[in-house]
N, C-alpha and C. Protein backbone atom coordinates (compact mmCIF):
# COMPACT_ATOMS: atom_id res chain seq x y z
N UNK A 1 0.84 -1.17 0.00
CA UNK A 1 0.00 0.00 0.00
C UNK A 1 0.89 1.23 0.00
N UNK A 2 0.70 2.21 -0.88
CA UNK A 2 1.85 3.56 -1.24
C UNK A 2 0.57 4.56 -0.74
N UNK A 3 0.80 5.59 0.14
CA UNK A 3 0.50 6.66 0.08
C UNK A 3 1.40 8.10 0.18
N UNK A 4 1.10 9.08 -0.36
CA UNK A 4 1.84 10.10 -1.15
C UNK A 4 0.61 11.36 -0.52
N UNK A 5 2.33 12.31 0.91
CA UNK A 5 1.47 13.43 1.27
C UNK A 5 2.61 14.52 0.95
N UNK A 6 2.22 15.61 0.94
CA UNK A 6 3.02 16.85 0.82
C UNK A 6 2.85 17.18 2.02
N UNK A 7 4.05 17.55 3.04
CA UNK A 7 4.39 18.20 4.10
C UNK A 7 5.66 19.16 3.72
N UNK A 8 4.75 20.53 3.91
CA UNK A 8 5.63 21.61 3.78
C UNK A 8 6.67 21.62 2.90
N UNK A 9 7.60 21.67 2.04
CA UNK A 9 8.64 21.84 1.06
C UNK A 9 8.51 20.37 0.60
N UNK A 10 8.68 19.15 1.64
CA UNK A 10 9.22 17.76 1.34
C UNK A 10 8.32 17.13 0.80
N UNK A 11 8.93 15.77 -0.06
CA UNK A 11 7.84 15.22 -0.36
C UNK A 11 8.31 13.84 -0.31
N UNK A 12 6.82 13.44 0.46
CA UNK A 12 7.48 12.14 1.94
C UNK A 12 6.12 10.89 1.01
N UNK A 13 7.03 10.41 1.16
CA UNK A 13 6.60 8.87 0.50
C UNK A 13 6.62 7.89 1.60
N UNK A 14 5.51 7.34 1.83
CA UNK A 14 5.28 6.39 2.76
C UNK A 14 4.94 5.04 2.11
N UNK A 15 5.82 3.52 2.75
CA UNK A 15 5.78 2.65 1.93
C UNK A 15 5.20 2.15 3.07
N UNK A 16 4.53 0.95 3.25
CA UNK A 16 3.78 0.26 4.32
C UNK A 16 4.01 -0.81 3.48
N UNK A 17 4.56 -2.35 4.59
CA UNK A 17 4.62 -3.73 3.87
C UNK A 17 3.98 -4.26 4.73
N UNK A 18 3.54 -5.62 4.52
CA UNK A 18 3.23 -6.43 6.34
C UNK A 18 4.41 -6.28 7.27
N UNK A 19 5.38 -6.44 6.59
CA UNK A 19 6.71 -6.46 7.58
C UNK A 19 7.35 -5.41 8.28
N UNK A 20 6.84 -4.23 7.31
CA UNK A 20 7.49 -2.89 8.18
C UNK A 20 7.04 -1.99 7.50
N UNK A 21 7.62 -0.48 8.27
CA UNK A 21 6.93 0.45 7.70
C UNK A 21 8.03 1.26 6.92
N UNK A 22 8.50 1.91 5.72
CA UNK A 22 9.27 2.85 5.23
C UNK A 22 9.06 4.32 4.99
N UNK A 23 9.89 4.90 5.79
CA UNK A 23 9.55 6.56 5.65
C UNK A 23 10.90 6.73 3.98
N UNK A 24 10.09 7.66 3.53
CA UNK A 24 11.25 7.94 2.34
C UNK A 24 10.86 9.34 1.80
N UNK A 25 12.14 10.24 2.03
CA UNK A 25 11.84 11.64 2.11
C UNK A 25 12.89 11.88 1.13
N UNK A 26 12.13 12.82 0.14
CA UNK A 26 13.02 12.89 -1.07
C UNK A 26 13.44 14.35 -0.56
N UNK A 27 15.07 14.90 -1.71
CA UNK A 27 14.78 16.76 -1.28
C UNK A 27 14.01 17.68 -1.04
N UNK A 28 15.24 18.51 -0.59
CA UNK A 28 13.60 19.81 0.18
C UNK A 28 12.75 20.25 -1.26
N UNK A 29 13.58 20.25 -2.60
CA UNK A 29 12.78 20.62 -4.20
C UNK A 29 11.69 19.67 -4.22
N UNK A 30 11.37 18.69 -3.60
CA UNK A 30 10.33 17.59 -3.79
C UNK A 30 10.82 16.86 -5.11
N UNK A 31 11.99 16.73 -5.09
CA UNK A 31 12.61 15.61 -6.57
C UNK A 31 12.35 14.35 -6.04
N UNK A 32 12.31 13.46 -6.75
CA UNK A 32 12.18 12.35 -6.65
C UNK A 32 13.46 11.59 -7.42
N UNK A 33 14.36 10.68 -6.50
CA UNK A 33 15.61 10.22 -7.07
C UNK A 33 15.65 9.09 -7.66
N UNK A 34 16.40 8.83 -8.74
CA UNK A 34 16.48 8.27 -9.91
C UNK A 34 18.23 7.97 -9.32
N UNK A 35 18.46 6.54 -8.86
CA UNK A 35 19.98 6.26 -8.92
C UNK A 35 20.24 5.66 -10.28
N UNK A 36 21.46 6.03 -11.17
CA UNK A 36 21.85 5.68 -11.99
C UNK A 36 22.72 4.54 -12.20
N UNK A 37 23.02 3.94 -12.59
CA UNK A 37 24.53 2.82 -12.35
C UNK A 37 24.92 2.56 -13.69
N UNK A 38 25.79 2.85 -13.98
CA UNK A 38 26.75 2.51 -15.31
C UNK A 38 27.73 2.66 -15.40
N UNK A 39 28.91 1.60 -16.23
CA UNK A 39 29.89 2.13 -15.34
C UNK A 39 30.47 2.98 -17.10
N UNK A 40 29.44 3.67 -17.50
CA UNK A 40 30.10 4.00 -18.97
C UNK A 40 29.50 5.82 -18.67
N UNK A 41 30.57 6.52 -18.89
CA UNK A 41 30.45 7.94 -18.19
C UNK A 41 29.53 8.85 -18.80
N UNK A 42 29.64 8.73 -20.19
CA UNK A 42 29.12 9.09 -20.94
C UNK A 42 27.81 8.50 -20.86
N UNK A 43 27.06 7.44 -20.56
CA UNK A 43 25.53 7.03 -20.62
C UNK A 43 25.40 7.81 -19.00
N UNK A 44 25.92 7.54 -18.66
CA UNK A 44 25.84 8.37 -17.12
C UNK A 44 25.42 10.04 -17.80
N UNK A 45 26.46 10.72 -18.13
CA UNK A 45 26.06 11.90 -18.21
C UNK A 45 24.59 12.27 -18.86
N UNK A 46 24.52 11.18 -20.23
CA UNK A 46 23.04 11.40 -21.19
C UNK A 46 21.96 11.43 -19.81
N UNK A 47 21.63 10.08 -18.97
CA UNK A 47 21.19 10.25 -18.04
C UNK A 47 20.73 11.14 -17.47
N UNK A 48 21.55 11.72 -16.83
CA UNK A 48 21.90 13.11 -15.86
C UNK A 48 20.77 14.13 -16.87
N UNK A 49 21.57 14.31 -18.18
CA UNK A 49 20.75 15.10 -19.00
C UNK A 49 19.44 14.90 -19.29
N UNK A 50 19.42 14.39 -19.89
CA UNK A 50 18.04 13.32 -19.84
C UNK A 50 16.70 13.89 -18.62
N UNK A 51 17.29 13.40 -17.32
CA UNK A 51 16.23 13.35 -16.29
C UNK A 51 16.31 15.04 -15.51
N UNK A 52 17.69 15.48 -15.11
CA UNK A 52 17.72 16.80 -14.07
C UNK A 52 16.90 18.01 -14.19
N UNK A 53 16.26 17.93 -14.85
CA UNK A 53 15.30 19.31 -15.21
C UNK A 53 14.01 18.80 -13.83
N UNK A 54 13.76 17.58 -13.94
CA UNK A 54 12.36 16.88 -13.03
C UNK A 54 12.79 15.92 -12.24
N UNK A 55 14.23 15.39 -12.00
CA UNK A 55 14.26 14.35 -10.84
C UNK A 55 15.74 14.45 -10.23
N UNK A 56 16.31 14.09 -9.33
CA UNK A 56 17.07 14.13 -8.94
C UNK A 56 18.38 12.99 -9.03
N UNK A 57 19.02 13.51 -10.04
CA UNK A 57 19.76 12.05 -10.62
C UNK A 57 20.96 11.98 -9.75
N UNK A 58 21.50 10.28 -9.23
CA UNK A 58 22.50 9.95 -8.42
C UNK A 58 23.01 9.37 -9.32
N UNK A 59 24.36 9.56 -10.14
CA UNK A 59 25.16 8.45 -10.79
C UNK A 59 26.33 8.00 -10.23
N UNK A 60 26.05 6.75 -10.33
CA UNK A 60 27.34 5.87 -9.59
C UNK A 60 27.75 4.74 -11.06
N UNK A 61 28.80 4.97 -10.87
CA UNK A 61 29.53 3.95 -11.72
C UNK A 61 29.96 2.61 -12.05
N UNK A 62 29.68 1.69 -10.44
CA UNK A 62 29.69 0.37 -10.48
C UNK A 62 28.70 -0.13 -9.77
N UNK A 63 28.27 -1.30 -9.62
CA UNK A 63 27.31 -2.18 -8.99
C UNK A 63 27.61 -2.41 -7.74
N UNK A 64 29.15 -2.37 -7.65
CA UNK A 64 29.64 -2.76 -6.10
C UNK A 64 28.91 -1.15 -5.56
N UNK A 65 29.56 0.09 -5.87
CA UNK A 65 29.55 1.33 -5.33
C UNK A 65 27.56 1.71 -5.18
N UNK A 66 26.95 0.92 -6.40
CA UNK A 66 25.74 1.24 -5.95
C UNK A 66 25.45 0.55 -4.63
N UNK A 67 25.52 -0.52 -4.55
CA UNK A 67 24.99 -1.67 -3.56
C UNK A 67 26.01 -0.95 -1.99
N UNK A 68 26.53 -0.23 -2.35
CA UNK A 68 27.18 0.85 -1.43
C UNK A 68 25.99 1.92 -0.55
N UNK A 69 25.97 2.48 -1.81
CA UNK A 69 24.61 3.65 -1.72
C UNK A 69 23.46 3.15 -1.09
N UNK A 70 23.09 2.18 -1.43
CA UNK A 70 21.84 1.62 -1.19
C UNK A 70 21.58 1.42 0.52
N UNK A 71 22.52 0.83 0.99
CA UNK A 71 22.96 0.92 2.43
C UNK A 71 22.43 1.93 3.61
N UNK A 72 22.91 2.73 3.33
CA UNK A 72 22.47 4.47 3.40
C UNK A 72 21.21 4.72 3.13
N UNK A 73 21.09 5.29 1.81
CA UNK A 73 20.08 5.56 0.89
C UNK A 73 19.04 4.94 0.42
N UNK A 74 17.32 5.27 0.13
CA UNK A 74 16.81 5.18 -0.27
C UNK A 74 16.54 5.70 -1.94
N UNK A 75 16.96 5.50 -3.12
CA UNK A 75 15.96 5.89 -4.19
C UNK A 75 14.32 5.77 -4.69
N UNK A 76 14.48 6.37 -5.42
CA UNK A 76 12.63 6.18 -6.03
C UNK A 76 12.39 5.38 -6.68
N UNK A 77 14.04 5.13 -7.92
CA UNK A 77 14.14 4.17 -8.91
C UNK A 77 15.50 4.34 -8.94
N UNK A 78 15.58 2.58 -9.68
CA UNK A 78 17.17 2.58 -10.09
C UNK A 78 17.12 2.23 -11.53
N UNK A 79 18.05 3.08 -12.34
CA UNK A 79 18.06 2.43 -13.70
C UNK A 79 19.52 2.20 -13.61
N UNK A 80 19.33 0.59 -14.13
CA UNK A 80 20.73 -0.24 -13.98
C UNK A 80 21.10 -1.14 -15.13
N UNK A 81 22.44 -0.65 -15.72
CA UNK A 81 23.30 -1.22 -16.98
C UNK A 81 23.55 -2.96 -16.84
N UNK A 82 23.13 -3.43 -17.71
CA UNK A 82 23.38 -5.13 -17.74
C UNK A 82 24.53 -5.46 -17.82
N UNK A 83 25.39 -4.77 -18.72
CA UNK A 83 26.90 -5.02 -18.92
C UNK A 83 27.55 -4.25 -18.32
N UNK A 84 28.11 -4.39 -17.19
CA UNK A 84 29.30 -3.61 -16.53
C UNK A 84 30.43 -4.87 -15.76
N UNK A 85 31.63 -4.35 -15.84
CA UNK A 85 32.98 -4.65 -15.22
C UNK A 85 32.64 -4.67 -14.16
N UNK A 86 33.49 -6.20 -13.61
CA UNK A 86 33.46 -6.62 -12.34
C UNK A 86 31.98 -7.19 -11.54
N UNK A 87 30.40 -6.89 -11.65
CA UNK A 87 29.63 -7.02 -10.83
C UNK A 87 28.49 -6.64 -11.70
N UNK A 88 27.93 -7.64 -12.42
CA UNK A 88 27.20 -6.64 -14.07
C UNK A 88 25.68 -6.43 -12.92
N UNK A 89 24.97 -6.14 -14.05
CA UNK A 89 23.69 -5.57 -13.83
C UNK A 89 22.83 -6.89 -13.29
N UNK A 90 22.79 -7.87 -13.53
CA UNK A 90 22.17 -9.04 -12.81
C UNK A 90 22.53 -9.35 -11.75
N UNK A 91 23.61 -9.20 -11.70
CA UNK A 91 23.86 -9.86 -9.87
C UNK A 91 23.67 -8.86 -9.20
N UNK A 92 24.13 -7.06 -8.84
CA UNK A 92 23.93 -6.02 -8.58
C UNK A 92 21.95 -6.34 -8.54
N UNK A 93 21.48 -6.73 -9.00
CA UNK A 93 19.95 -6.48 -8.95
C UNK A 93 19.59 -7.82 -7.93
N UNK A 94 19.82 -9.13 -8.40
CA UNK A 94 19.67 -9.62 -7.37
C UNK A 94 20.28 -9.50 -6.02
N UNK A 95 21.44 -8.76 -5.72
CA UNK A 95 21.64 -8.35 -4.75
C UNK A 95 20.65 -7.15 -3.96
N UNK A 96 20.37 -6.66 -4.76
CA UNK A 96 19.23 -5.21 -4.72
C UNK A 96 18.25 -5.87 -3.29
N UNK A 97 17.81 -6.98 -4.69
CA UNK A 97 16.18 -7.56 -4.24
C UNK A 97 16.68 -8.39 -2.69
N UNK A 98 17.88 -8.97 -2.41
CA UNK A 98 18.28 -9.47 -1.34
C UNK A 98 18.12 -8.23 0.72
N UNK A 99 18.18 -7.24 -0.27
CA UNK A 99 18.45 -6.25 0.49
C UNK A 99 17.04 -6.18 1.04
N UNK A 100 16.46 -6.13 2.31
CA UNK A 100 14.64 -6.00 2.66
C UNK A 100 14.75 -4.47 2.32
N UNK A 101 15.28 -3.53 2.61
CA UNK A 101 14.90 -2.52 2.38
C UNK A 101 14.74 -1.86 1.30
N UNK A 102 15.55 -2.76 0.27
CA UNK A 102 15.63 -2.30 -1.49
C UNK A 102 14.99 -3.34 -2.04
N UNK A 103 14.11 -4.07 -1.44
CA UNK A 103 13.86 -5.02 -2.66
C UNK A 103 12.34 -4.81 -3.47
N UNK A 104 11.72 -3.39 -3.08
CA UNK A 104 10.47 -3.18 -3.75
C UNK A 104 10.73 -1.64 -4.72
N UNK A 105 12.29 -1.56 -5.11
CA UNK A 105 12.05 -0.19 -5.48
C UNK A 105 12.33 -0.26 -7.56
N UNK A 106 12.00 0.64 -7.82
CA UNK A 106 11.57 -0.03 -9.09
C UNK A 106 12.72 -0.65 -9.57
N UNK A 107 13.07 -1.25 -10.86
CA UNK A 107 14.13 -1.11 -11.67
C UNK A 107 13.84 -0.88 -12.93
N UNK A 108 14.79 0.10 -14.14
CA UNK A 108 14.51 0.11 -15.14
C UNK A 108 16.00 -0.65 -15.55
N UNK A 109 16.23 -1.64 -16.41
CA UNK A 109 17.63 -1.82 -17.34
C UNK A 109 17.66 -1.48 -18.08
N UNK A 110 18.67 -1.16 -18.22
CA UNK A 110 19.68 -0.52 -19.54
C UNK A 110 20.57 -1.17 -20.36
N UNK A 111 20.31 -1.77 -21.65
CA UNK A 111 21.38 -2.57 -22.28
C UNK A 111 21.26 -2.54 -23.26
N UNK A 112 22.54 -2.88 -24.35
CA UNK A 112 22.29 -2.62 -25.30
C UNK A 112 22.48 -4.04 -25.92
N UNK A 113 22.03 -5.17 -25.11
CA UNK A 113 22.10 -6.87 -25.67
C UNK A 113 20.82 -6.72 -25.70
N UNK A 114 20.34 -7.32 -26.59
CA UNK A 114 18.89 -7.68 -27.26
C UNK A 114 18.87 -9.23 -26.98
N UNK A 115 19.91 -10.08 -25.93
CA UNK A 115 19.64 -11.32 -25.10
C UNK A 115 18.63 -11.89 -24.62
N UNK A 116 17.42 -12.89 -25.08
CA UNK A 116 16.18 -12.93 -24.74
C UNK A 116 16.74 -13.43 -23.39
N UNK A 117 17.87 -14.37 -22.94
CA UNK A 117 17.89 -15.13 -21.78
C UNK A 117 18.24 -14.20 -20.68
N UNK A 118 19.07 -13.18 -21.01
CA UNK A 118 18.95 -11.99 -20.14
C UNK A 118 17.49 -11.27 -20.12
N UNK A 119 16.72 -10.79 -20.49
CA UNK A 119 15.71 -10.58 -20.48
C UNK A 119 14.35 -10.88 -19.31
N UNK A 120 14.85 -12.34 -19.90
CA UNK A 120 13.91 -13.40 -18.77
C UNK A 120 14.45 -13.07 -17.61
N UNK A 121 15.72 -13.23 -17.29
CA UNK A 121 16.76 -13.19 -15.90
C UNK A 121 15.96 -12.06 -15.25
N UNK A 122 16.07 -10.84 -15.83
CA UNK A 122 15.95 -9.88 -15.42
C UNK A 122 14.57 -9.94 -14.74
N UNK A 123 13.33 -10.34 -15.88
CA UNK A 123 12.54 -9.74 -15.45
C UNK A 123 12.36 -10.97 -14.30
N UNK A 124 12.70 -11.94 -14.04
CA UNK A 124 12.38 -12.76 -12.86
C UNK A 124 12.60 -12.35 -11.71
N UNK A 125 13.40 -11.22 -11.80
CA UNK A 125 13.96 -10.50 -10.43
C UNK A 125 13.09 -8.77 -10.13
N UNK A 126 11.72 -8.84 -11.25
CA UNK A 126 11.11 -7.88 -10.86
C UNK A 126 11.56 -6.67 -11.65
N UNK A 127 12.31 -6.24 -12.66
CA UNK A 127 12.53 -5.61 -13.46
C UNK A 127 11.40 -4.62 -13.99
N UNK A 128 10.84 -3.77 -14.36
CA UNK A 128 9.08 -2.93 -14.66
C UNK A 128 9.38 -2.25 -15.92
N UNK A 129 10.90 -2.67 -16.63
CA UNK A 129 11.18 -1.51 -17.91
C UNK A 129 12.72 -1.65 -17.91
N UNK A 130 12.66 -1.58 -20.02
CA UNK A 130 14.14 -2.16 -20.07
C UNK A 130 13.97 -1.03 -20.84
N UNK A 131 15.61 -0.24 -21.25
CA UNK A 131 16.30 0.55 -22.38
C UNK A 131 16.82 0.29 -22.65
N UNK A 132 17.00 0.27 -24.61
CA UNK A 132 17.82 0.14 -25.39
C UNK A 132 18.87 0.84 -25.81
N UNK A 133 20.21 0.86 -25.28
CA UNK A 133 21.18 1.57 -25.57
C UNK A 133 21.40 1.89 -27.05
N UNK A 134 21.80 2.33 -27.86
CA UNK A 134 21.60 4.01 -26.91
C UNK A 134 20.01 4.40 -27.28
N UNK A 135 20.17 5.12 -26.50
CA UNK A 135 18.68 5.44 -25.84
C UNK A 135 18.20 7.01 -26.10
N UNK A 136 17.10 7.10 -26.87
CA UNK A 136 16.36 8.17 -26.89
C UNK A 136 16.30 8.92 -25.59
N UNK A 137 16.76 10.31 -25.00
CA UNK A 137 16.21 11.18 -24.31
C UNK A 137 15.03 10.95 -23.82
N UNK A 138 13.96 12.05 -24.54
CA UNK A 138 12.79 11.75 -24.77
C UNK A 138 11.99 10.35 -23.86
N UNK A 139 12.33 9.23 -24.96
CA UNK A 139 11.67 7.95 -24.23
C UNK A 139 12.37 7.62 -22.89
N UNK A 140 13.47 7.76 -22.52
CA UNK A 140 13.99 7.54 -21.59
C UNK A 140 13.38 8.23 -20.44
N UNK A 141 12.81 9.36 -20.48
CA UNK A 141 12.11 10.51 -19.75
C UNK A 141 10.67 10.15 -19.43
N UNK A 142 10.53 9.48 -20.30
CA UNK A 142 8.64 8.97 -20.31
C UNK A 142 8.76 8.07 -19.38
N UNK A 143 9.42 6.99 -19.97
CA UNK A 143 9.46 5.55 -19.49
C UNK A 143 9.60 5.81 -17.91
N UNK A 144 10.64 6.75 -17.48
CA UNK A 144 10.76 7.13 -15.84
C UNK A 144 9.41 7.77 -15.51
N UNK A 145 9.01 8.42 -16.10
CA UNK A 145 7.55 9.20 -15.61
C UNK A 145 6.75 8.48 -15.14
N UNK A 146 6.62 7.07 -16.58
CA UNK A 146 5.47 6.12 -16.25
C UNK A 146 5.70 5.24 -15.33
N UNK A 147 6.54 4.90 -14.63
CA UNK A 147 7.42 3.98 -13.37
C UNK A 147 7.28 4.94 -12.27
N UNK A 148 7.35 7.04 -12.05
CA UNK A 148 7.28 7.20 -11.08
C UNK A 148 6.01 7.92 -10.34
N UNK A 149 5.68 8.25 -11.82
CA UNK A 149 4.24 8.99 -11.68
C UNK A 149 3.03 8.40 -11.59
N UNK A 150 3.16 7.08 -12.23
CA UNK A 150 1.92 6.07 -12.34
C UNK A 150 2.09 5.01 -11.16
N UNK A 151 2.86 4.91 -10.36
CA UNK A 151 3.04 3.57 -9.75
C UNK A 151 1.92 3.31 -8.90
């Protein structure tokens, strides 16, 4: 059950499970964060470009360093690269979902393998939206809208 209140500047997202309750308070702008993970700088930056006008983009560069963040941090969504060095985008996600506190937050992937068996992988682990590298702006912008605005 998600309910969504505005208190004063913030904008506080309340997650309720049977198991517990999650407070998740985005900036005082009321952005809503979008962690990035790739470890390719340049899809990082499109990213960045892409979303910063309407969300608050975190880019991190590896799977280890996200699964870092995550620790700490709450995001809204993670959009996460299939192919990366050292710790790719599948295990980094099933690690995600291992995590109780990360394991209901969206994911979008990012790849540019058209791998049906990756595909499946992915979406078995709860996946809600894949991108095709390289990736339209534009759709890339929607596709987050419809994952953060519609959920």
């Amino acid at each position: 059950m998600n309910a969504r209140r505005k208190v004063s500047p913030l904008d506080v997202k309340l997650k309720l499970s049977a198991n517990s309750a999650k407070l998740n308070v985005s900036d005082v702008d009321g952005k809503l964060k979008v962690l990035a993970v790739d470890d390719n700088s340049i899809s990082l930056a499109a990213i960045e470009q892409a979303l910063n006008d309407e969300y608050e983009v975190i880019p991190i560069n590896s799977g280890t360093r996200a699964l870092q963040y995550l620790k700490s941090e709450r995001p809204d969504l993670i959009l996460l690269d299939i192919q990366m060095e050292v710790k790719d985008g599948i295990e980094t996600l099933k690690e995600i979902r291992d995590m109780e506190e990360c394991k209901d937050i969206p994911v979008i992937m990012l790849t540019s393998m058209r791998d049906k068996e990756i595909v499946f992988e992915s979406a078995k682990l709860g996946v809600v939206d894949y991108v095709i590298k390289p990736f339209n702006k534009l759709d890339l912008h929607e596709r987050v809208d419809r994952v953060l605005k519609w959920e």
